[in-house]
Protein backbone atom coordinates (compact mmCIF):
# COMPACT_ATOMS: atom_id res chain seq x y z
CA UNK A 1 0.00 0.00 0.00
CA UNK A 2 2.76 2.10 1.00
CA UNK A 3 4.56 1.56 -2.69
CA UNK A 4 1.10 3.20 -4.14
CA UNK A 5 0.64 5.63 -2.38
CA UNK A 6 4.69 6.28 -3.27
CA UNK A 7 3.68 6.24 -6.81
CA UNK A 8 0.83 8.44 -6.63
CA UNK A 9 2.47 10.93 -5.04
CA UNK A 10 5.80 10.76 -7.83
CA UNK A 11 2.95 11.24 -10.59
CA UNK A 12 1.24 14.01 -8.98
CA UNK A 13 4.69 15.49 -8.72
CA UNK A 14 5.60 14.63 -12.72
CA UNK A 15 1.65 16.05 -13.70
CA UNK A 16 2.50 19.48 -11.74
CA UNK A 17 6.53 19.77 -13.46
CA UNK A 18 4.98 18.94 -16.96
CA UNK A 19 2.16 21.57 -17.00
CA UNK A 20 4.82 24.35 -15.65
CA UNK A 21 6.85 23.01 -18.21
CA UNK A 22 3.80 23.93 -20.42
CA UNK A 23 3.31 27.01 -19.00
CA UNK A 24 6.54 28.53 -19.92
CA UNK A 25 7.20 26.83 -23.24
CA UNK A 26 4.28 28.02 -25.16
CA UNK A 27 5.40 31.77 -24.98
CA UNK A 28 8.71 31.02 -25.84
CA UNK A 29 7.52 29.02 -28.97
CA UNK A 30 5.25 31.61 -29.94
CA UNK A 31 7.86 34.11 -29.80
CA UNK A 32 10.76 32.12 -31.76
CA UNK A 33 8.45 31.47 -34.21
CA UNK A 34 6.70 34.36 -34.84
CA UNK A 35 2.83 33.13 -34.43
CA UNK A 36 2.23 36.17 -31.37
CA UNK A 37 2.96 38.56 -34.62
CA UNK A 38 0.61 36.58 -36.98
CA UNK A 39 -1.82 36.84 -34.53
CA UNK A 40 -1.48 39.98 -33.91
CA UNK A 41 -1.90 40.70 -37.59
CA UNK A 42 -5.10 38.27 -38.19
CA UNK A 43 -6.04 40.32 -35.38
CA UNK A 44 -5.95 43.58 -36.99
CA UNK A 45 -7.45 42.42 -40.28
CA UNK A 46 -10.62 41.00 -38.54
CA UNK A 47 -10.76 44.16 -36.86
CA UNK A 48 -10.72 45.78 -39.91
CA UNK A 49 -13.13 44.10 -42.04
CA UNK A 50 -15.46 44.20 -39.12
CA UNK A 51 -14.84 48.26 -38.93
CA UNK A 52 -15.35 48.65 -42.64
CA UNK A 53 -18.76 46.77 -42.00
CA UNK A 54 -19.89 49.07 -39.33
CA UNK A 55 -19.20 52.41 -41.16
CA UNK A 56 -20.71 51.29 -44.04
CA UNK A 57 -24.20 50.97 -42.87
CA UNK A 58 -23.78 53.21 -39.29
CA UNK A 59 -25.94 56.06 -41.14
CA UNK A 60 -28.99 53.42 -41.74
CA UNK A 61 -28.60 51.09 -39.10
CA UNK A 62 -29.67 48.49 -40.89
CA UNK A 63 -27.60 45.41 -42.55
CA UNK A 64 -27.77 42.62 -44.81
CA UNK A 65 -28.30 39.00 -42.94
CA UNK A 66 -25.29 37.80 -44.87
CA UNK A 67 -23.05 40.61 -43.30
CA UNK A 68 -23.89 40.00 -40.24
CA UNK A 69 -23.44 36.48 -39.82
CA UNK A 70 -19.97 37.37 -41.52
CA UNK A 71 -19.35 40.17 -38.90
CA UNK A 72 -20.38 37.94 -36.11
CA UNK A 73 -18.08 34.70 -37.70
CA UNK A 74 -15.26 37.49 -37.63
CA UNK A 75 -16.23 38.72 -34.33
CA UNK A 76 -16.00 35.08 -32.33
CA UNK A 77 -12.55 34.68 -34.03
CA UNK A 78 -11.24 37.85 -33.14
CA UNK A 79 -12.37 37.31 -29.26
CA UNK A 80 -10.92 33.97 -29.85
CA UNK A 81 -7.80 35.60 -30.36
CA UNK A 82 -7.98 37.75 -27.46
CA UNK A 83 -9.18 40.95 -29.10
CA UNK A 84 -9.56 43.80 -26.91
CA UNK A 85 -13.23 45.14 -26.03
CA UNK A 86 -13.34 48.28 -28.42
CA UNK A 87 -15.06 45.74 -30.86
CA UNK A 88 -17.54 44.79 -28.30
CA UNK A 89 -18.97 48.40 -28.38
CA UNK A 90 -19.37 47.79 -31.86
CA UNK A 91 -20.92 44.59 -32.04
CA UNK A 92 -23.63 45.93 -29.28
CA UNK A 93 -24.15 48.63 -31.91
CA UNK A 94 -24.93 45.89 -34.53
CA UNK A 95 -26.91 43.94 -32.84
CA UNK A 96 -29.69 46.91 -32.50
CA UNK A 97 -29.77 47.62 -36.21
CA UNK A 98 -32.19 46.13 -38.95
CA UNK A 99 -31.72 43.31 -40.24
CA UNK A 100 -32.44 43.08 -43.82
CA UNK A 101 -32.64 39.73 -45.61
């Protein structure tokens, strides 16, 4: 019983090592390889297309249902990325206007 609980406790140990392990690799990957600048670009170009959305049709407040579901497609991915919450001031915007089929 003793051995068990031995062996329980050196895999609890390994579990906790491996996910600091985690912890600290994945920003230094993203970094040496570049992917916290490509998202920060995919970032900016759902921002934009999702800005160029909202000042087309701000005046009328109304928009096409196939614009929106893009906008909103483009919205979860951008919040997926960890987009900040100017967007979400748009979106709120958006989802008062007219739709329009």
């Amino acid at each position: 019983m003793g051995n068990l609980a031995s062996a329980a406790s050196i895999c609890s140990e390994i579990t906790v090592i491996l996910a600091a392990l985690a912890m600290l690799i994945k920003p230094i990957r993203n970094k040496l390889l570049g992917l916290d600048k490509l998202t920060d670009a995919l970032k900016c170009q759902l921002r934009h297309d999702m800005l160029h959305t909202y000042y087309r049709h701000r005046e009328d407040h109304t928009i096409r249902q196939y614009e929106l579901e893009d906008f909103l497609y483009l919205y979860r991915g951008y919040k997926a990325l960890g987009g900040n919450s100017f967007i979400d001031r748009i979106k709120s915007e958006i989802d008062e206007w007219e739709v329009v089929s």
